[in-house]
Protein backbone atom coordinates (compact mmCIF):
# COMPACT_ATOMS: atom_id res chain seq x y z
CA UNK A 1 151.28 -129.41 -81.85
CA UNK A 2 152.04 -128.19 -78.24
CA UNK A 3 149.49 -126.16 -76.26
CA UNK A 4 151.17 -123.04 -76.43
CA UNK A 5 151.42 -123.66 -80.40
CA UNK A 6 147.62 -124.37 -81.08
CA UNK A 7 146.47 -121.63 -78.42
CA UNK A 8 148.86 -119.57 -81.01
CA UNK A 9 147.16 -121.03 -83.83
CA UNK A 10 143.42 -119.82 -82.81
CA UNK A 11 145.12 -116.37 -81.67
CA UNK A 12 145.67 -116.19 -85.42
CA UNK A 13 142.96 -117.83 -86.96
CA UNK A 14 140.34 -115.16 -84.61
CA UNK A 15 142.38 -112.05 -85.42
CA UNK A 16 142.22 -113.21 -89.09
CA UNK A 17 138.29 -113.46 -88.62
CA UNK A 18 138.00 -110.23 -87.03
CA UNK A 19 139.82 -108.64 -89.46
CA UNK A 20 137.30 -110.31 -92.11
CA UNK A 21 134.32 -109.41 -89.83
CA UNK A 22 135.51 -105.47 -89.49
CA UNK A 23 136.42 -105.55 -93.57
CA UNK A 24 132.33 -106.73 -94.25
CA UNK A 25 131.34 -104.70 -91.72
CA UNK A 26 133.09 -101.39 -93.53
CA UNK A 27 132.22 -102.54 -96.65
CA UNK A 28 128.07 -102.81 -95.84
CA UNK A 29 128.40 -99.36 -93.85
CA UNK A 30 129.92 -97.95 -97.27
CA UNK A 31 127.12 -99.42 -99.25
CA UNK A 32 124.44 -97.81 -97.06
CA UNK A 33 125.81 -94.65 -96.98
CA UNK A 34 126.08 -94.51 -100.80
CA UNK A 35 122.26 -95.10 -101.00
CA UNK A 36 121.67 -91.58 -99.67
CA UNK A 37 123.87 -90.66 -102.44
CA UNK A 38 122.17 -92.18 -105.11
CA UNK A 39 118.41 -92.09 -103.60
CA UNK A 40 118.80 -88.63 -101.11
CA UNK A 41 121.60 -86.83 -103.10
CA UNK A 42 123.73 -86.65 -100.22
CA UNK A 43 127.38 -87.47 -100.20
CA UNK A 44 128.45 -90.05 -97.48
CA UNK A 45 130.94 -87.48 -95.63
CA UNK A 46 128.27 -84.86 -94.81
CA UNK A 47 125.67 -87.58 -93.36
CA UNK A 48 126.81 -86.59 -90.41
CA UNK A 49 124.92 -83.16 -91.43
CA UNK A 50 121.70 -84.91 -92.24
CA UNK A 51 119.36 -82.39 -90.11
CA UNK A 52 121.01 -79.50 -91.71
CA UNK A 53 120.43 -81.17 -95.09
CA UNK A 54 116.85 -81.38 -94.20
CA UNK A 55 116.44 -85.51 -93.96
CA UNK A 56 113.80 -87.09 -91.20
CA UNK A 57 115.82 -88.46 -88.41
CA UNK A 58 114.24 -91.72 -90.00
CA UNK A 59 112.52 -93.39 -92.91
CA UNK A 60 113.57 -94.97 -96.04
CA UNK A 61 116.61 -94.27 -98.34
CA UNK A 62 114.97 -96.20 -101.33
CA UNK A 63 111.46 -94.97 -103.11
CA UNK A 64 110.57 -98.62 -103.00
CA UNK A 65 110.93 -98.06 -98.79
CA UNK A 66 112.55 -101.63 -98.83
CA UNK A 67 115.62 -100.12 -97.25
CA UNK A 68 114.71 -98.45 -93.96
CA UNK A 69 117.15 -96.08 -91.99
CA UNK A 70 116.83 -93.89 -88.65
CA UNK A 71 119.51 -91.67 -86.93
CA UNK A 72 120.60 -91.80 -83.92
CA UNK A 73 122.58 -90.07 -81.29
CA UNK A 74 125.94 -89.50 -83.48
CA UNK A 75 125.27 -92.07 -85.65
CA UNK A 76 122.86 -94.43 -88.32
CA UNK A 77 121.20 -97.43 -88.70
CA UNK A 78 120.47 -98.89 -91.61
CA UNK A 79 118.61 -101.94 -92.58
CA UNK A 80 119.83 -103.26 -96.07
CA UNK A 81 118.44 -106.72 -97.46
CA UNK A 82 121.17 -108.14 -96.42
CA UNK A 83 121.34 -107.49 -92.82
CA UNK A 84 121.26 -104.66 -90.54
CA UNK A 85 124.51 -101.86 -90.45
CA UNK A 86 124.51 -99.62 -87.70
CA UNK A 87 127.69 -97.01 -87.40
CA UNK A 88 128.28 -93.90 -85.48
CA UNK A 89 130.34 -90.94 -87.40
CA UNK A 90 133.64 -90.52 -87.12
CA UNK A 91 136.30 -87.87 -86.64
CA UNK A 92 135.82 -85.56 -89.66
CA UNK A 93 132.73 -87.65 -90.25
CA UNK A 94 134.52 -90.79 -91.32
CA UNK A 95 132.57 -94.21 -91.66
CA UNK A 96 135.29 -96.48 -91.08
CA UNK A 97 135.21 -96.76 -87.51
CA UNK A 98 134.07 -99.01 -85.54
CA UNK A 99 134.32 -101.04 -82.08
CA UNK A 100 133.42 -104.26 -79.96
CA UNK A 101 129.74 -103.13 -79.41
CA UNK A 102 128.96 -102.47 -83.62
CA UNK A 103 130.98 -105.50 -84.35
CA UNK A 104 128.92 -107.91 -82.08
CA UNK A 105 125.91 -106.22 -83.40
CA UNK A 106 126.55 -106.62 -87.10
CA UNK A 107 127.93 -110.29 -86.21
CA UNK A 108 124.43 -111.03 -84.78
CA UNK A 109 121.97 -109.49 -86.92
CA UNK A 110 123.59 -108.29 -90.41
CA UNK A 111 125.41 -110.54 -91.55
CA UNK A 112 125.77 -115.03 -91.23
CA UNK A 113 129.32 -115.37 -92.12
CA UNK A 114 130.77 -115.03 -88.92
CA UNK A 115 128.74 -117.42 -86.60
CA UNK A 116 132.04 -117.17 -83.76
CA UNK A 117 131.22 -113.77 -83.38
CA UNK A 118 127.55 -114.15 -82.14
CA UNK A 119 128.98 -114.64 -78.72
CA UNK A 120 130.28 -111.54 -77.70
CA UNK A 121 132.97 -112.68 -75.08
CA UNK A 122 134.56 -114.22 -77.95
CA UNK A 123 134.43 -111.07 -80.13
CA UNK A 124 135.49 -108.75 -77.05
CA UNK A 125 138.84 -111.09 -76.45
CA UNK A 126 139.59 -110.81 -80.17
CA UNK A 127 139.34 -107.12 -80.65
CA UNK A 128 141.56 -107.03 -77.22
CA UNK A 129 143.97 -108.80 -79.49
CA UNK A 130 143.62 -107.20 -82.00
CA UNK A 131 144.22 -103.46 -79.81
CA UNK A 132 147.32 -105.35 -78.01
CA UNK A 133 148.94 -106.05 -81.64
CA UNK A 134 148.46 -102.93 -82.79
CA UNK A 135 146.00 -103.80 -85.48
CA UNK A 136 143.52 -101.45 -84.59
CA UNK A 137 143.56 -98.11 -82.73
CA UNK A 138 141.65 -95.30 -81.43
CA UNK A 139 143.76 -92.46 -82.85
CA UNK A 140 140.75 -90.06 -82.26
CA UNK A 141 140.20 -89.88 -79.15
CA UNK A 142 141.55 -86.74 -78.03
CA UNK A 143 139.22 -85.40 -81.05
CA UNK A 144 136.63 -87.07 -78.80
CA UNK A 145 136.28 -90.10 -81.09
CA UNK A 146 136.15 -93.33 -79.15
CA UNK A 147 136.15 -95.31 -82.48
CA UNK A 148 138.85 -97.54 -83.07
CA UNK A 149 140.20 -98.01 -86.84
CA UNK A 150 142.74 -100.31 -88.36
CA UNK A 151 146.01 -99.38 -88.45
CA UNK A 152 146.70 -99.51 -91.91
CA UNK A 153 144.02 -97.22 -93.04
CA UNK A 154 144.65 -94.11 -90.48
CA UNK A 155 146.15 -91.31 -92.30
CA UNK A 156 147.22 -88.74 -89.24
């Protein structure tokens, strides 16, 4: 294998780990939100509401209080058993966006599977990748939503 073919070859083999990485990361963002579902009776596309809907800007979802949460800015934080989450809302209050900063984040301190992606240089070059393939956008933006979303999942 040439240089050009195994600098090729880790091209692929990060984008296919980012990909992973964003995929657990959407999937533990959709778990916490469904615990204010099931413990706060509040559907996961109005948490975006959650002073209207009368919640403390933070606490605990569970009535164990082994899952903590607090809001933030125009987003949440959650701290599951398994790792910390924390997501800002979306266009239309959508929960499966996400960028470099989140990523690194979750990488770090929710989840183990994706030790590469503790250093955030690495991270940052892959999600360039991944925006210069077209993988993931920011279709939002003009809707003043700087999140970026895969491709394959944006419904315009």
């Amino acid at each position: 294998m040439n240089d050009s073919q195994m600098l090729s070859h880790i091209k692929v083999n990060m984008l296919e780990q980012l990909l992973k990485l964003i995929q657990e990361y959407q999937t533990r963002v959709r778990e916490a939100a469904s615990l204010f579902q099931e413990y706060k009776g509040m559907k996961p596309s109005s948490l975006r509401c959650w002073r209207q809907a009368g919640l403390s800007k933070e606490g605990f979802i569970d009535p164990e209080q082994r899952v903590e949460y607090f809001f933030h800015g125009i987003g949440c934080c959650v701290k599951l058993p398994n790792g910390k989450v924390d997501w800002d809302f979306g266009h239309d209050g959508r929960l499966d966006g996400f960028d470099a900063w989140r990523l690194w984040c979750f990488a770090d301190d929710g989840t183990d599977d994706f030790p590469e992606f503790k250093r955030k240089e690495i991270l940052d070059a892959a999600f360039r990748e991944a925006i210069a393939q077209g993988i993931i956008h920011a279709p939002f933006r003009n809707l003043q939503d700087d999140l970026y979303y895969l491709q394959s999942e944006v419904i315009q």
